[in-house]
C-alpha atoms as a PDB file:
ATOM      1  CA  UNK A   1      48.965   4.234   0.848  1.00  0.00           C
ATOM      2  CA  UNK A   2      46.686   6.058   3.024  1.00  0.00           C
ATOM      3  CA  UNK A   3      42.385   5.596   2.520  1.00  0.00           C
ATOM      4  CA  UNK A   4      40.930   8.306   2.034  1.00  0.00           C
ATOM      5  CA  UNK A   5      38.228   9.912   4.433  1.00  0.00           C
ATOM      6  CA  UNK A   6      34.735   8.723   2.531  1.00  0.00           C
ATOM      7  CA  UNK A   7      35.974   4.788   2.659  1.00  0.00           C
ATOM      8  CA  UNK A   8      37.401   5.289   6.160  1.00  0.00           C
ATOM      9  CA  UNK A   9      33.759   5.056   7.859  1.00  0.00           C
ATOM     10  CA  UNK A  10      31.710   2.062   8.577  1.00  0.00           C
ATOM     11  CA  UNK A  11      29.041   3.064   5.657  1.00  0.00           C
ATOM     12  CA  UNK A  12      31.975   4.575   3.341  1.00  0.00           C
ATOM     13  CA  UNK A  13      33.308   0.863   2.933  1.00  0.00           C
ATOM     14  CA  UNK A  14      31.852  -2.116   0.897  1.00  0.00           C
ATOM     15  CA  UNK A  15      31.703  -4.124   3.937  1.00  0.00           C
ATOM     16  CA  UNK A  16      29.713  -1.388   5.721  1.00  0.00           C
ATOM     17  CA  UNK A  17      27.432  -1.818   3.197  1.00  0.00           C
ATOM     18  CA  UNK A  18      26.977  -5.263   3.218  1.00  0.00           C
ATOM     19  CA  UNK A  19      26.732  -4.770   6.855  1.00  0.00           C
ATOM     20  CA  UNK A  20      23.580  -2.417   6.545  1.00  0.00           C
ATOM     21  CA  UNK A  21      22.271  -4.156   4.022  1.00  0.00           C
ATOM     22  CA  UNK A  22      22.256  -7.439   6.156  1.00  0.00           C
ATOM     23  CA  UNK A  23      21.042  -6.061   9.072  1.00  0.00           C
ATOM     24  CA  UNK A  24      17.976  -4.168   7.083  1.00  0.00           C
ATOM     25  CA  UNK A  25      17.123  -7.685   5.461  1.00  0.00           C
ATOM     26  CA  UNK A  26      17.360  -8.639   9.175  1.00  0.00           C
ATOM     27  CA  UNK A  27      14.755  -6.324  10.574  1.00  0.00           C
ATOM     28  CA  UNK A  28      12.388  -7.136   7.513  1.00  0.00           C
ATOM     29  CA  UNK A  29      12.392 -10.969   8.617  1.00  0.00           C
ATOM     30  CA  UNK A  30      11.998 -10.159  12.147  1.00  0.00           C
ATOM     31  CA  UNK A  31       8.498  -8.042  10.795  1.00  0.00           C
ATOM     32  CA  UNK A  32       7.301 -10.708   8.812  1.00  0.00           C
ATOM     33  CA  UNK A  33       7.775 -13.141  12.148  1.00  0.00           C
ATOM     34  CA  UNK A  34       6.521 -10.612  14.178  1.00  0.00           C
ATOM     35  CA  UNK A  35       2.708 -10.536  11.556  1.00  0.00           C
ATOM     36  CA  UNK A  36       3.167 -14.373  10.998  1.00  0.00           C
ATOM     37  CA  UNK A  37       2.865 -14.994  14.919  1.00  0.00           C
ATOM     38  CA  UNK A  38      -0.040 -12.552  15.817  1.00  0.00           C
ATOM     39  CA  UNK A  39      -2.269 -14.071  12.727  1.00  0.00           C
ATOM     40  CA  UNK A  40      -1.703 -17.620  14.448  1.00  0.00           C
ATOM     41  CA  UNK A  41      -2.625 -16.241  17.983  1.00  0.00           C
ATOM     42  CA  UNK A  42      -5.526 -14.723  16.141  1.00  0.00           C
ATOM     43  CA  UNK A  43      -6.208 -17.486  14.693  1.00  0.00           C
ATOM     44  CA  UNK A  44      -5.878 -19.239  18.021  1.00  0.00           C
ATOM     45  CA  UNK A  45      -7.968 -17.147  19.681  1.00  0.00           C
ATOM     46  CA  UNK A  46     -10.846 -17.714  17.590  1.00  0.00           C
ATOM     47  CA  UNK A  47     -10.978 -21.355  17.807  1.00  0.00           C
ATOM     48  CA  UNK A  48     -10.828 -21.259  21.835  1.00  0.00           C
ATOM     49  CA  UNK A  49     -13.068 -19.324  21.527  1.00  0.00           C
ATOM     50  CA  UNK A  50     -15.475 -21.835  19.073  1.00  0.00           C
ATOM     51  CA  UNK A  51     -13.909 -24.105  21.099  1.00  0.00           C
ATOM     52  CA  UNK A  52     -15.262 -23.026  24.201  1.00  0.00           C
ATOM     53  CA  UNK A  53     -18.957 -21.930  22.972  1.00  0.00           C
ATOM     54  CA  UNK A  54     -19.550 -25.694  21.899  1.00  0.00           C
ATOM     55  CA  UNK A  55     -19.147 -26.792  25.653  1.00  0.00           C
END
């Protein structure tokens, strides 16, 4: 039986889907690592510096 042209491409089929929908939850982890690292080197940066006015 042949598919038909709308489930033949990669978004067309479930797994596409799944596919896209991993890869978006994906990117939103990588963002929320990306703002959980710069607070801590902000956070870094501010005690060096407190760090460094009390010598």
């Amino acid at each position: 039986m042949p598919r038909s042209i709308a489930a033949s491409g990669p978004l067309g089929s479930r797994d596409g889907l799944c596919r896209t929908s991993s890869l978006l939850r994906s990117i939103a982890m990588m963002d929320l690592l990306m703002l959980a690292l710069g607070f801590f080197f902000f956070a870094l940066a501010i005690g060096y510096t407190y760090a460094c006015e009390r010598l």
